[in-house]
C-alpha atoms as a PDB file:
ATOM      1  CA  UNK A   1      76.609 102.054  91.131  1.00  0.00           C
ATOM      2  CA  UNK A   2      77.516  98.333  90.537  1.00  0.00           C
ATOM      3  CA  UNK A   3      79.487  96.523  92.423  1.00  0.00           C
ATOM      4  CA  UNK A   4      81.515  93.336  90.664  1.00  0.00           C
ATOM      5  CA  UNK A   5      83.620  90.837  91.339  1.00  0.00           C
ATOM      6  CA  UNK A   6      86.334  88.932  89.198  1.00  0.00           C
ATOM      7  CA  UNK A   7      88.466  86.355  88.710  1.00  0.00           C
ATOM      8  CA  UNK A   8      92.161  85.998  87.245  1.00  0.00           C
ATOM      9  CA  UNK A   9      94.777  84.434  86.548  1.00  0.00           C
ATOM     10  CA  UNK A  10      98.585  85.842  85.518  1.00  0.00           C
ATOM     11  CA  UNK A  11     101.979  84.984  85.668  1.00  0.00           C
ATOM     12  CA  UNK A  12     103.221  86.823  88.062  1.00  0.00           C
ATOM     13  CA  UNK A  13     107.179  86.502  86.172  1.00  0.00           C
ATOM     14  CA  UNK A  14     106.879  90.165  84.930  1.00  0.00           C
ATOM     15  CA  UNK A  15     105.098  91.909  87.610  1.00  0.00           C
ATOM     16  CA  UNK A  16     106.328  92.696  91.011  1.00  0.00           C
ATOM     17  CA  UNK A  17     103.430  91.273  93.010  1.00  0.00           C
ATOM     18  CA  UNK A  18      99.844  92.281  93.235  1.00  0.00           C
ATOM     19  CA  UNK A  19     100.252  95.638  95.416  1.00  0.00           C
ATOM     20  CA  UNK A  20     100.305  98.818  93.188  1.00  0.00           C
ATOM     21  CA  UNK A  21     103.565 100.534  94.003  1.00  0.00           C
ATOM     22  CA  UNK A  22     104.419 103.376  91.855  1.00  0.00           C
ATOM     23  CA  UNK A  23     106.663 103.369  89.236  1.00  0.00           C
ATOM     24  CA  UNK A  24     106.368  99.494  89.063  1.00  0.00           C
ATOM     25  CA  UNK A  25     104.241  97.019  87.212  1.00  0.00           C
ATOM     26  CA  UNK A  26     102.168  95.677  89.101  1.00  0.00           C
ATOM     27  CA  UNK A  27      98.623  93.189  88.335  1.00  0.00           C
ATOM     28  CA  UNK A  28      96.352  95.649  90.268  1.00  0.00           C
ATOM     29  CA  UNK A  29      98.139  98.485  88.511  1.00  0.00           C
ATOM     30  CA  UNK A  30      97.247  96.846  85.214  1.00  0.00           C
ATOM     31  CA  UNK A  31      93.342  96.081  86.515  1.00  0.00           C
ATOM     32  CA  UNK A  32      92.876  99.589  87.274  1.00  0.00           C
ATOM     33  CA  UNK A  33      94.471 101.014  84.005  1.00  0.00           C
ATOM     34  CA  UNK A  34      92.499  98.483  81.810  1.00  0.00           C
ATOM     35  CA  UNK A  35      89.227  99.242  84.210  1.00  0.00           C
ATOM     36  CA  UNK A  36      89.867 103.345  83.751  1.00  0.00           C
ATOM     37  CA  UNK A  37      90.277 102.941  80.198  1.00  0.00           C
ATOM     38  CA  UNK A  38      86.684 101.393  80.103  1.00  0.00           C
ATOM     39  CA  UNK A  39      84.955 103.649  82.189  1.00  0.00           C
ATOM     40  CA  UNK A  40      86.751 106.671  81.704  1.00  0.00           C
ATOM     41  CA  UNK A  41      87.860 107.341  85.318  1.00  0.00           C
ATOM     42  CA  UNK A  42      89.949 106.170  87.873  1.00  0.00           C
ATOM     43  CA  UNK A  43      88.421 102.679  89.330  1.00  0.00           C
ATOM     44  CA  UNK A  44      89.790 101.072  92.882  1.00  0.00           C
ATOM     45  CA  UNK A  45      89.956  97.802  92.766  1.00  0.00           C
ATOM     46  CA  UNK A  46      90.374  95.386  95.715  1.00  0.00           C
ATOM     47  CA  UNK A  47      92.450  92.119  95.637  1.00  0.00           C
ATOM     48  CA  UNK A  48      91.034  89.190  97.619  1.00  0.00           C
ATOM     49  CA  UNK A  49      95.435  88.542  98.474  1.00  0.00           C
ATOM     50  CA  UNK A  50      98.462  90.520  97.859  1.00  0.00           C
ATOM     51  CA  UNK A  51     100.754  87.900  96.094  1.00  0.00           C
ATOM     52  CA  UNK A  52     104.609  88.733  96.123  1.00  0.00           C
ATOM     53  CA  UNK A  53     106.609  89.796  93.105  1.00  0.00           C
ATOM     54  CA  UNK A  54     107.124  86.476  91.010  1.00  0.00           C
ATOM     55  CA  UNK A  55     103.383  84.577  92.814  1.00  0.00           C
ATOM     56  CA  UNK A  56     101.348  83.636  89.816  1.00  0.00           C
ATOM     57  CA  UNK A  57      97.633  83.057  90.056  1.00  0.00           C
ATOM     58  CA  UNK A  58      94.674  81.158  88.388  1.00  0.00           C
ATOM     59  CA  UNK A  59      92.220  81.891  91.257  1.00  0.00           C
ATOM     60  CA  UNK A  60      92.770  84.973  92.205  1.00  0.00           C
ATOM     61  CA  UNK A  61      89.975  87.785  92.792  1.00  0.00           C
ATOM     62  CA  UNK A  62      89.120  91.412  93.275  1.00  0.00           C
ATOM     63  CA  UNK A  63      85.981  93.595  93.954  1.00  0.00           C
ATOM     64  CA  UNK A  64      85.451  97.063  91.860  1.00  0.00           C
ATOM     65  CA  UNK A  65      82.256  99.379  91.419  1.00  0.00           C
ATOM     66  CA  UNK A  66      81.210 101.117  88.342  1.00  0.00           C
ATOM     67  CA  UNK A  67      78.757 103.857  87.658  1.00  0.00           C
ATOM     68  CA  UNK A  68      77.611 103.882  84.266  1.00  0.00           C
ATOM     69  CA  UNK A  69      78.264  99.562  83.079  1.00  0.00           C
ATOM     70  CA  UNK A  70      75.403  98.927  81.427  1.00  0.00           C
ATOM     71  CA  UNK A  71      76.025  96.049  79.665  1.00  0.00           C
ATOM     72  CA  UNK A  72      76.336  92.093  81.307  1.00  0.00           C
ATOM     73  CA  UNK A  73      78.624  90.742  83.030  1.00  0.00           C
ATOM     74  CA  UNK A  74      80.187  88.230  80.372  1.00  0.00           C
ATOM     75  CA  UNK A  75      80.804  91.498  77.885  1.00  0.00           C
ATOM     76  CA  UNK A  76      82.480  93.259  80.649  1.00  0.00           C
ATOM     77  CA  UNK A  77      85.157  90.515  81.082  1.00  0.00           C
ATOM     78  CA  UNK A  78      85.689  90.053  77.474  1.00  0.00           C
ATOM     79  CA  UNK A  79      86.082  93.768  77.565  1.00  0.00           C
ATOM     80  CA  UNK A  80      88.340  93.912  80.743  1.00  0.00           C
ATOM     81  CA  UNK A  81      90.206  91.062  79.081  1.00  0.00           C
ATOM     82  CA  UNK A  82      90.950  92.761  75.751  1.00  0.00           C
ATOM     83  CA  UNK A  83      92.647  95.876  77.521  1.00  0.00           C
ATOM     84  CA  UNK A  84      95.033  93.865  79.676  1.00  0.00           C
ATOM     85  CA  UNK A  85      98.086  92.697  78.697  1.00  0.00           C
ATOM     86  CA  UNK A  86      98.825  89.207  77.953  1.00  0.00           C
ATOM     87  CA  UNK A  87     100.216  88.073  80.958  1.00  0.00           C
ATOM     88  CA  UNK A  88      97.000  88.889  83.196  1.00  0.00           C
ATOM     89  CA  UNK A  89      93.054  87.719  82.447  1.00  0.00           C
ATOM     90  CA  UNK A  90      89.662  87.997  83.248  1.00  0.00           C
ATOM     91  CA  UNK A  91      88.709  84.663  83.749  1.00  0.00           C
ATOM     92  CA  UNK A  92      84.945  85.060  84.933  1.00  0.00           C
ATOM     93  CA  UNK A  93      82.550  88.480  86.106  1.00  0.00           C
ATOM     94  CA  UNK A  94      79.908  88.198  89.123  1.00  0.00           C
ATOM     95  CA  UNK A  95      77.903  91.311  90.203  1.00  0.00           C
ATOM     96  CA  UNK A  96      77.857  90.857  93.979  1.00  0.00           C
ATOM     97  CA  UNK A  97      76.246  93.254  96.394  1.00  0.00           C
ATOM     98  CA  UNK A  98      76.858  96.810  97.606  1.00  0.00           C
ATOM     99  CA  UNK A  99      80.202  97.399  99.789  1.00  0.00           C
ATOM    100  CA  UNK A 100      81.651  93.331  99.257  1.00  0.00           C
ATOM    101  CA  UNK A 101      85.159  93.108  99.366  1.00  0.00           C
ATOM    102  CA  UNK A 102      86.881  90.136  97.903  1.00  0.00           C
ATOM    103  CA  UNK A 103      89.589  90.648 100.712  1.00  0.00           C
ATOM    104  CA  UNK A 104      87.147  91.213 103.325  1.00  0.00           C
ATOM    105  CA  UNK A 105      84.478  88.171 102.672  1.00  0.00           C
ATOM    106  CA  UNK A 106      87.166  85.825 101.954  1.00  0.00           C
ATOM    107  CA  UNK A 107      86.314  82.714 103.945  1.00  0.00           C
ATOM    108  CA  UNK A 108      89.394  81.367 103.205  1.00  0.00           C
ATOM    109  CA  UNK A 109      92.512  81.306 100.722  1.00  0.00           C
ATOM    110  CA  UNK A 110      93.943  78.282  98.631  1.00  0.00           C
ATOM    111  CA  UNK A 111      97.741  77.596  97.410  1.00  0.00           C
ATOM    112  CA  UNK A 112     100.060  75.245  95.947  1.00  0.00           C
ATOM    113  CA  UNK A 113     103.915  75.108  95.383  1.00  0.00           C
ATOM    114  CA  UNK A 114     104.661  73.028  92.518  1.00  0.00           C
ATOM    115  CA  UNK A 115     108.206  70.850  92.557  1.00  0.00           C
ATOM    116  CA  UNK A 116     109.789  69.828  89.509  1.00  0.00           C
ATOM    117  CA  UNK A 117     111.937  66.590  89.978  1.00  0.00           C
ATOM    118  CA  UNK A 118     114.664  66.812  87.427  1.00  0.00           C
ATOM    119  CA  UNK A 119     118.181  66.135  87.887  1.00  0.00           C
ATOM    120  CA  UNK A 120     118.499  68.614  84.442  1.00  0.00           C
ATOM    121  CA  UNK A 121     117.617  71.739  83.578  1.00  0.00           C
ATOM    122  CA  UNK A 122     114.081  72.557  82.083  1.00  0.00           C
ATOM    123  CA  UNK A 123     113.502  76.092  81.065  1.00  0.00           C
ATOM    124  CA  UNK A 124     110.183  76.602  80.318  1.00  0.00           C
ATOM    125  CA  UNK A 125     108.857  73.842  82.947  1.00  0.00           C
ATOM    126  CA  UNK A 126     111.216  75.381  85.562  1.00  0.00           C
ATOM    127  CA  UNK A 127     109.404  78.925  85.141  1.00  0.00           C
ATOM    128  CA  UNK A 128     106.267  77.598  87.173  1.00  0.00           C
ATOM    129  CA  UNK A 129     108.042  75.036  89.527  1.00  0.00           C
ATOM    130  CA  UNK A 130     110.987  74.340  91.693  1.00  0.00           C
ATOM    131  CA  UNK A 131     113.445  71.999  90.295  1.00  0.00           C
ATOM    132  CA  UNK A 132     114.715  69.406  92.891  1.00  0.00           C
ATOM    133  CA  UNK A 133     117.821  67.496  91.581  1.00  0.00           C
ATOM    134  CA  UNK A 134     118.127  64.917  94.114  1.00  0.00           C
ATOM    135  CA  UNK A 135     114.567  62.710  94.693  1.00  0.00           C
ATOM    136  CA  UNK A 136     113.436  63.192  98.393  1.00  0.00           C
ATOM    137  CA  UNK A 137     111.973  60.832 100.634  1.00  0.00           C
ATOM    138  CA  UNK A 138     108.373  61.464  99.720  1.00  0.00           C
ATOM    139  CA  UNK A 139     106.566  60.098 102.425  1.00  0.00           C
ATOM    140  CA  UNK A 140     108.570  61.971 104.925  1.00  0.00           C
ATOM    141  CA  UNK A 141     107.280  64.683 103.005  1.00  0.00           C
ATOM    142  CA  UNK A 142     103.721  64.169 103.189  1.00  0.00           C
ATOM    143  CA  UNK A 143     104.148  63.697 107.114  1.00  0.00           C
ATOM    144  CA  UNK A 144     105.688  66.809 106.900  1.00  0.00           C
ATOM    145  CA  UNK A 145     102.686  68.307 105.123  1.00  0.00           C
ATOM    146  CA  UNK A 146     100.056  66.546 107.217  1.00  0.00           C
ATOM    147  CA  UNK A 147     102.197  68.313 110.700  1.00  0.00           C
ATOM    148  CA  UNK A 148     100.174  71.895 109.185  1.00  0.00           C
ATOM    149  CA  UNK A 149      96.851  71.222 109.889  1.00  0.00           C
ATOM    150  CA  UNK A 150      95.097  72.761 112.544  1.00  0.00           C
ATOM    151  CA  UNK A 151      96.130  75.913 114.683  1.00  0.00           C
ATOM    152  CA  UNK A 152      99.874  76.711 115.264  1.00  0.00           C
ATOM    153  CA  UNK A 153     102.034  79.662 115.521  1.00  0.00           C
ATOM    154  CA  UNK A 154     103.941  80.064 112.209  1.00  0.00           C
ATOM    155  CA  UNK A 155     106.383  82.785 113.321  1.00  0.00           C
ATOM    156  CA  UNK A 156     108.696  80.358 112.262  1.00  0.00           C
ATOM    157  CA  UNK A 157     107.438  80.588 109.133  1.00  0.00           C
ATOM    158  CA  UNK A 158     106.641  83.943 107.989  1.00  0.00           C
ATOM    159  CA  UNK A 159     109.136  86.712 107.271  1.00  0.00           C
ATOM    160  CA  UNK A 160     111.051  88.408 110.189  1.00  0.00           C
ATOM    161  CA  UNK A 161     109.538  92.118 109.355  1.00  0.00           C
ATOM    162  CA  UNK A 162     106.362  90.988 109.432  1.00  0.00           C
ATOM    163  CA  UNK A 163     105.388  92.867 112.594  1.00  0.00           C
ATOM    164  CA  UNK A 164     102.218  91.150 113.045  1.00  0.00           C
ATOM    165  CA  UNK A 165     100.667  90.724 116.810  1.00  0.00           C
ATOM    166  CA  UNK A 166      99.003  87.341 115.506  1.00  0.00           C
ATOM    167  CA  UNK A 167     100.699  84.921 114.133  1.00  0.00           C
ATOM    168  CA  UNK A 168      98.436  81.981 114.889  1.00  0.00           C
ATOM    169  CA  UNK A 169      97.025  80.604 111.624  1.00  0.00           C
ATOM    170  CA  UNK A 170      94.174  77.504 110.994  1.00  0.00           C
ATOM    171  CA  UNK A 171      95.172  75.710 108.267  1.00  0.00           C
ATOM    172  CA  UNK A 172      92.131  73.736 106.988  1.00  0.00           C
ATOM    173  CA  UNK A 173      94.333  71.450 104.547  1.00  0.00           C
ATOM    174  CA  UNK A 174      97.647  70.342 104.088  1.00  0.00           C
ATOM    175  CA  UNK A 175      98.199  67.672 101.724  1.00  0.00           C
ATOM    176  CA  UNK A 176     101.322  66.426  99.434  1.00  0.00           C
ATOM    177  CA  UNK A 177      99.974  65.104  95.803  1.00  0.00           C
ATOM    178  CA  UNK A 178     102.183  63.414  93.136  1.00  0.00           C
ATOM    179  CA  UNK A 179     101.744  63.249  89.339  1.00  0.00           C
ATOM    180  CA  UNK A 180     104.687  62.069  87.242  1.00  0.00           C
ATOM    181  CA  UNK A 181     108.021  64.623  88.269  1.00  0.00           C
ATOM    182  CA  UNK A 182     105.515  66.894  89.849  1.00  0.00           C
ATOM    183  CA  UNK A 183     105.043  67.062  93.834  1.00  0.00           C
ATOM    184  CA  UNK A 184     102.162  69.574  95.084  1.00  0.00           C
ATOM    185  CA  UNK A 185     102.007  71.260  98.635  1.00  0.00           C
ATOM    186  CA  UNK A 186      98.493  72.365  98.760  1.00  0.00           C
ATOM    187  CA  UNK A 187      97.230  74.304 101.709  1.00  0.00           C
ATOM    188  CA  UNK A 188      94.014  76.149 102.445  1.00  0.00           C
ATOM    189  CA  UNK A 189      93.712  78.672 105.511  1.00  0.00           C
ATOM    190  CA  UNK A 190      91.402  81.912 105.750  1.00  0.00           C
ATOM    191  CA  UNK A 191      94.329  83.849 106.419  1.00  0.00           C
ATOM    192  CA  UNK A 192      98.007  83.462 105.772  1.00  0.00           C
ATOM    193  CA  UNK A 193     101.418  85.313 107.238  1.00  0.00           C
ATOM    194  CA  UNK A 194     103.716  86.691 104.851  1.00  0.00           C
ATOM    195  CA  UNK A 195     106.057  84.462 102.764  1.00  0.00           C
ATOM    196  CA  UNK A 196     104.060  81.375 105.022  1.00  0.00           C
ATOM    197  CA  UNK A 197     103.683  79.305 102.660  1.00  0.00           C
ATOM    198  CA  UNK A 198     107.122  79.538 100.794  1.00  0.00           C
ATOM    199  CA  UNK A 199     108.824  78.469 104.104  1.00  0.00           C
ATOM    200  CA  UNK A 200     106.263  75.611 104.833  1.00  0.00           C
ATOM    201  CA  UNK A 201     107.150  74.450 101.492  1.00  0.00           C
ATOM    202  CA  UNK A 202     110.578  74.618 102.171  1.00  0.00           C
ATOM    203  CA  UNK A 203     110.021  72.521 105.334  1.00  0.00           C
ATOM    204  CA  UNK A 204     108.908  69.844 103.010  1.00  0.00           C
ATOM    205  CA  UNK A 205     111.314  69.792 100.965  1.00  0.00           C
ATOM    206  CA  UNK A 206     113.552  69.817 104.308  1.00  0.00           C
ATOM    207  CA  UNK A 207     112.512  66.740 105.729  1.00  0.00           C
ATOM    208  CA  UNK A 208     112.291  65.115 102.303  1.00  0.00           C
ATOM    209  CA  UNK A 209     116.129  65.852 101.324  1.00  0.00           C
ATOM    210  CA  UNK A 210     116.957  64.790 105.358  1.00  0.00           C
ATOM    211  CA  UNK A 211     118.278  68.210 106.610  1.00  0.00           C
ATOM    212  CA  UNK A 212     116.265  67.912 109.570  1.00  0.00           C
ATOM    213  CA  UNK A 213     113.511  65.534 110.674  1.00  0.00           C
ATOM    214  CA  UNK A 214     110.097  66.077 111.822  1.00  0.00           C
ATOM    215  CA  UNK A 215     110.726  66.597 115.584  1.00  0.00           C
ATOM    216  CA  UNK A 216     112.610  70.142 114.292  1.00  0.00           C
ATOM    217  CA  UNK A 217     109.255  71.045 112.759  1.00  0.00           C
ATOM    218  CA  UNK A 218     107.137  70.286 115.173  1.00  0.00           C
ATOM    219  CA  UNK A 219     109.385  72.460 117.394  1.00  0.00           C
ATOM    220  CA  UNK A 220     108.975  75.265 115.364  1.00  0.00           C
ATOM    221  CA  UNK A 221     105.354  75.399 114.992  1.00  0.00           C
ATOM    222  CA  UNK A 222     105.489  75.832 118.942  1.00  0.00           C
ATOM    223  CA  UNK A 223     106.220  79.689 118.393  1.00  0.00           C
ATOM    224  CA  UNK A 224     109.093  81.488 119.439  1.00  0.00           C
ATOM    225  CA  UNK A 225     110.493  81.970 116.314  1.00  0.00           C
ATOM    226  CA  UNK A 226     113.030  79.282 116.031  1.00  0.00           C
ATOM    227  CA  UNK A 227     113.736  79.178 112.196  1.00  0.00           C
ATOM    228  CA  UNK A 228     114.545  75.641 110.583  1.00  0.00           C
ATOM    229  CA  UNK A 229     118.039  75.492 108.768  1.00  0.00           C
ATOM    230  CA  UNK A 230     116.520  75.843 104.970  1.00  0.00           C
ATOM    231  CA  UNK A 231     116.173  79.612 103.241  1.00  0.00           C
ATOM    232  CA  UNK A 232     112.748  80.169 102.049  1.00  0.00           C
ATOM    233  CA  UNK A 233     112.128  78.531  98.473  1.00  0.00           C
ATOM    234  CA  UNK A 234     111.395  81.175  95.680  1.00  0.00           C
ATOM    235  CA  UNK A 235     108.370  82.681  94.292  1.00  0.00           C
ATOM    236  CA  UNK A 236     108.148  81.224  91.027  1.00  0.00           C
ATOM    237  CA  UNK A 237     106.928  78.076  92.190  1.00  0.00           C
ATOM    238  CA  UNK A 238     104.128  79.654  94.234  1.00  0.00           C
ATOM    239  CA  UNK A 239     100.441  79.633  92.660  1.00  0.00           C
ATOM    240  CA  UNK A 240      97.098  81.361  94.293  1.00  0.00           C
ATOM    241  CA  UNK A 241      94.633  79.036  93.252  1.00  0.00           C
ATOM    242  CA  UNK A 242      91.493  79.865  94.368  1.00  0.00           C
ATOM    243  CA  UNK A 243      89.386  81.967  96.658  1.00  0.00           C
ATOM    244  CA  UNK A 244      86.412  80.858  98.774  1.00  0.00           C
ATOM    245  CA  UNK A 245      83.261  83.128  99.789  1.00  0.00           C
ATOM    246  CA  UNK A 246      80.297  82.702 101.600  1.00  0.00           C
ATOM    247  CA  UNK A 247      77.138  81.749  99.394  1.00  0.00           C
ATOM    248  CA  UNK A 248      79.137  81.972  96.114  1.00  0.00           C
ATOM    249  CA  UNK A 249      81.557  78.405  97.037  1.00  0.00           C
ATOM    250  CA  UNK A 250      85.290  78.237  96.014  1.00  0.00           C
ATOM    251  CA  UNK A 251      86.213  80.858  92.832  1.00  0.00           C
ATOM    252  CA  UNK A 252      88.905  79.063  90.995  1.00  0.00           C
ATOM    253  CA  UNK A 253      90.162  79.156  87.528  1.00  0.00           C
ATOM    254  CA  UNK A 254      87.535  80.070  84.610  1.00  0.00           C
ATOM    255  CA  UNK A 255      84.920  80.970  87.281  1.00  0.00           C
ATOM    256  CA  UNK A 256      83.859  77.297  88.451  1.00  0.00           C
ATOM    257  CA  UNK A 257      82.114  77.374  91.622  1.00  0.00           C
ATOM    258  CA  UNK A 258      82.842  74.135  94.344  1.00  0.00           C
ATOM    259  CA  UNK A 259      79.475  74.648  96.251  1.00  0.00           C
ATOM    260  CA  UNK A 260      80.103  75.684 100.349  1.00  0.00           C
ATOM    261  CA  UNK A 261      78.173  73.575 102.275  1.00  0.00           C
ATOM    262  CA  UNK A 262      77.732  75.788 104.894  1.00  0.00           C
ATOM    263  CA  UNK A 263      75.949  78.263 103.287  1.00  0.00           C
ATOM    264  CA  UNK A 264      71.913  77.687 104.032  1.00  0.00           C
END
């Protein structure tokens, strides 16, 4: 038995998240058919994140085994690649050790919400991005951004049903970039609550369009669940970009590898 992992990227526009969920279409649903219809039998795959319906990815990664692969690793992502539809990819194959998870040995998770400054409507730019109209105050922003770092509670910023017993999160970076009408929210964390991000962006954007100020965001990241007066933004402009592990760096799109310096 072999144990592999990979890396993909999709656009998560047609699929209603990562999760398979039966009777919808979903990119581990699609992994698993195109994996069973190379090895002949049912193959579980494990996603390093569960992205929500509409989350696209060019760094995302999962861990499967197979019995009988033969062949290298580079055939069995052209292979894996030629099954799926064209929405989803292979981007790059490891072999890895017996029982690692891509979930499990995550060291930590990278993403970045894209906003599209536009006062008009662009179609196909607007499919990866969120279109602001009005142009924000971007240094308030990257204040705003730079407030992240470090250990808070984000109940405040994760969905209500979330039910989770920690919701403490270290966020290893937070930083605002801009390039042209773009504005990237990039942050990095081994672990994230659910819909986190999409509200911290929307804090941003907050601050930047003067709904509220900083002092309302600092208050929130104090726990107790007081929600800022913004709804969360929406998925489309969400993007899993890459995966770190122990020993094999940061997995990012077409398989580069951003050595870890703490591995020995």
């Amino acid at each position: 038995m072999r144990q592999f992992l990979v890396t993909l990227e999709y656009d998560g526009t047609a699929f209603a998240g990562w999760q398979k969920q039966p009777g919808l279409r979903t990119v581990q649903g699609e992994l698993e058919k195109a994996l069973q219809g190379i090895a002949g039998a049912r193959v579980d795959v494990t996603g390093a994140g569960r992205t929500d319906r509409g989350v696209h990815a060019t760094g995302q990664a999962a861990t499967f085994s197979l019995d009988k692969w033969k062949s290298s690793t580079q055939i069995l992502g052209n292979a894996l690649s030629a099954k799926l539809p064209g929405d989803v990819a292979v981007t790059r194959v490891w072999e890895v050790p017996a029982g690692f998870s891509a979930r499990r040995e995550g060291v930590s998770r990278s993403y970045r919400y894209t906003f599209l400054l536009s006062p008009v409507r662009s179609p196909l730019l607007e499919r990866y991005a969120y279109r602001v109209e009005k142009m924000p105050d971007y240094p308030a922003m990257r204040k705003v951004a730079a407030l992240f770092r470090g250990t808070h509670d984000f109940t405040a910023f994760s969905r209500e049903t979330d039910g989770t017993k920690w919701p403490c999160r270290t966020v290893s970076r937070s930083i605002l970039s801009r390039f042209g009408r773009y504005i990237f929210l990039d942050v990095e964390s081994r672990g994230f609550l659910r819909h986190m991000v999409r509200n911290m962006a929307a804090a941003v954007l907050g601050v930047g369009l003067g709904m509220f100020g900083l002092a309302e965001v600092r208050r929130a990241l104090k726990g107790g669940g007081k929600r800022l007066p913004l709804a969360m933004l929406p998925p489309h402009g969400l993007v899993l970009t890459g995966v770190k592990y122990q020993g094999l760096g940061r997995i990012r799109k077409g398989g580069r590898r951003r050595p870890d310096r703490r591995v020995k």
